[in-house]
Protein backbone atom coordinates (compact mmCIF):
# COMPACT_ATOMS: atom_id res chain seq x y z
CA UNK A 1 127.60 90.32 94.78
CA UNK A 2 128.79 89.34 91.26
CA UNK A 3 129.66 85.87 90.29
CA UNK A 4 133.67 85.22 89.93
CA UNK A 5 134.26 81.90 87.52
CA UNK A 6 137.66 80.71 86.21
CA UNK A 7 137.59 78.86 83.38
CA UNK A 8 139.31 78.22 79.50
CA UNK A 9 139.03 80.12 76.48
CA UNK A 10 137.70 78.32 73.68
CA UNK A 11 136.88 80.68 71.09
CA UNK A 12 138.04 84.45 70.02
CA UNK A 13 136.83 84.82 67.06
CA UNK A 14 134.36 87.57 67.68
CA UNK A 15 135.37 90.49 67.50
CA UNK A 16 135.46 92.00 71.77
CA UNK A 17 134.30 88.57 73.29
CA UNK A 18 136.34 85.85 74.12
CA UNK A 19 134.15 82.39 74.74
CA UNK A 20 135.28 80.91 78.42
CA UNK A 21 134.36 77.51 79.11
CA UNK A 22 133.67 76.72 82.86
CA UNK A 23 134.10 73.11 84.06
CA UNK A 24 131.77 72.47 87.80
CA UNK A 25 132.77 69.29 89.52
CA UNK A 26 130.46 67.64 92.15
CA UNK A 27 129.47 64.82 93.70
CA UNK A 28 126.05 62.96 93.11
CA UNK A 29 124.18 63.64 96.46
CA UNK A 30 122.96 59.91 96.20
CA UNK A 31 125.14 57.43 93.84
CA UNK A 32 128.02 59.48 95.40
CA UNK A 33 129.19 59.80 91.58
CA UNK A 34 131.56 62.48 90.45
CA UNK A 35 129.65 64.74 88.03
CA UNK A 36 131.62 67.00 85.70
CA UNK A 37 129.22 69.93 84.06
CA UNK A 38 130.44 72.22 81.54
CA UNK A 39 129.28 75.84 80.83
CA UNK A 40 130.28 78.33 78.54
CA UNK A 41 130.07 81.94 78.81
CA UNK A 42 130.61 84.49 76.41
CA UNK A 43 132.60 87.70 78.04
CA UNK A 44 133.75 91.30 76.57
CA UNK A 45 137.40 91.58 76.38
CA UNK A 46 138.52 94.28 74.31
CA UNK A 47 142.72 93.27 73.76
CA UNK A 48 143.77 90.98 71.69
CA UNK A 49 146.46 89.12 73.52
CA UNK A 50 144.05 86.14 74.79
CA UNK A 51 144.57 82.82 72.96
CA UNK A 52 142.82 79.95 72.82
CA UNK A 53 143.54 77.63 75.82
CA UNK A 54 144.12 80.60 78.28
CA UNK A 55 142.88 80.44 81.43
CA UNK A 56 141.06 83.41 82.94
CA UNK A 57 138.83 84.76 85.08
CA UNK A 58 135.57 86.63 84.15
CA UNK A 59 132.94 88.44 86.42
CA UNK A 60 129.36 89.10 85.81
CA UNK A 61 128.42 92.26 85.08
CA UNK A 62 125.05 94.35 83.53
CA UNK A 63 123.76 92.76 80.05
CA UNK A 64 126.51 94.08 77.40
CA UNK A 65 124.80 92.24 75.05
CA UNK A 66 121.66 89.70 74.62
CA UNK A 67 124.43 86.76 75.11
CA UNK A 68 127.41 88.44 76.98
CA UNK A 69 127.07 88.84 80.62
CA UNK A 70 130.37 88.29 81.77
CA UNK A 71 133.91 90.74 81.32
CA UNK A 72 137.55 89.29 81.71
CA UNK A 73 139.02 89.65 84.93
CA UNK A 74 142.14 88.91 84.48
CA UNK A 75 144.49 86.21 82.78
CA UNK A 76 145.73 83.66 85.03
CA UNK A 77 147.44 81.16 82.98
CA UNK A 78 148.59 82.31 79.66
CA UNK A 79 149.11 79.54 76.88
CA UNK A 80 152.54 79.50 75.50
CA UNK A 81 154.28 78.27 72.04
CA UNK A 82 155.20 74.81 72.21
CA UNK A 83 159.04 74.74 72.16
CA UNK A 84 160.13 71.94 69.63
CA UNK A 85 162.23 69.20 71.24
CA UNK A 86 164.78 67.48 68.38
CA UNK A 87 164.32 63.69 68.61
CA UNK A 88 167.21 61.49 68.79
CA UNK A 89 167.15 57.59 67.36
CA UNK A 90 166.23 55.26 69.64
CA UNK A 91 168.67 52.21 69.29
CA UNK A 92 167.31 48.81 70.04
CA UNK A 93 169.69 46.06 70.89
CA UNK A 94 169.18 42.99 69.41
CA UNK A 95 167.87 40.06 71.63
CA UNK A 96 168.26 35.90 71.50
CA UNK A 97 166.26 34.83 68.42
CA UNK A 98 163.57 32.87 69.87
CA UNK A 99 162.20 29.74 67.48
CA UNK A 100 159.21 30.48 65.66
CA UNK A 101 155.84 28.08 66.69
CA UNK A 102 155.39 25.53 64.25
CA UNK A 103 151.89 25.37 62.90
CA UNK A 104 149.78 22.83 64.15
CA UNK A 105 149.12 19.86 61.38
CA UNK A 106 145.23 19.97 61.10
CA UNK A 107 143.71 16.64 60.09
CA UNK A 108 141.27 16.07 57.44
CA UNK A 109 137.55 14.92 57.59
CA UNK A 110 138.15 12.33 55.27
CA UNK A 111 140.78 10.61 57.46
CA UNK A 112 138.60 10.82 60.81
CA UNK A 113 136.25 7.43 60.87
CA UNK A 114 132.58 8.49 61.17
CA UNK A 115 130.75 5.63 63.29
């Protein structure tokens, strides 16, 4: 049985592999600690239409290369263009003017009395 991983693209910029970063969480069998690993996997995928930040699933297959083990399943989540959202001014009301501290008068050695 082949291995089935879903994970984010990170890197196209080989020509047929797109680099698919797989994130494992689990917990610490004795500080019961959540422990995030990371692995990345290089997989054949032979369209162009994958862009960084897609999420996908690859499957393991024979050695296509000496690093690429894995092909692209299929696309689950595909990334797309930010739409622009125009901005309006924020307008800020004026408050009641609060009174500024007064600095504190500090007092000179010379005028303390030494014993």
């Amino acid at each position: 049985m082949s291995k089935l991983f879903t994970g984010t693209v990170i890197s196209t910029k080989m020509m047929n592999t797109v680099v698919v970063e797989i994130e494992k969480k689990f917990r610490h069998p004795m500080y019961r600690k959540v422990i995030v690993k990371h692995n990345k996997y290089k997989a054949h995928y032979e369209g162009n239409d994958i862009k960084v930040g897609d999420v996908v699933s690859i499957r393991e297959t024979k050695p296509i290369s000496k690093t690429k083990h894995f092909i692209v399943v299929k696309d689950v989540v595909m990334l797309e263009k930010p739409v622009k959202v125009e901005e309006k001014p924020v307008v800020v009301k004026a408050t009641k003017k609060t009174k500024a501290a007064k600095p504190k008068k500090t007092i000179k050695k010379s005028k303390l009395k030494s014993s």
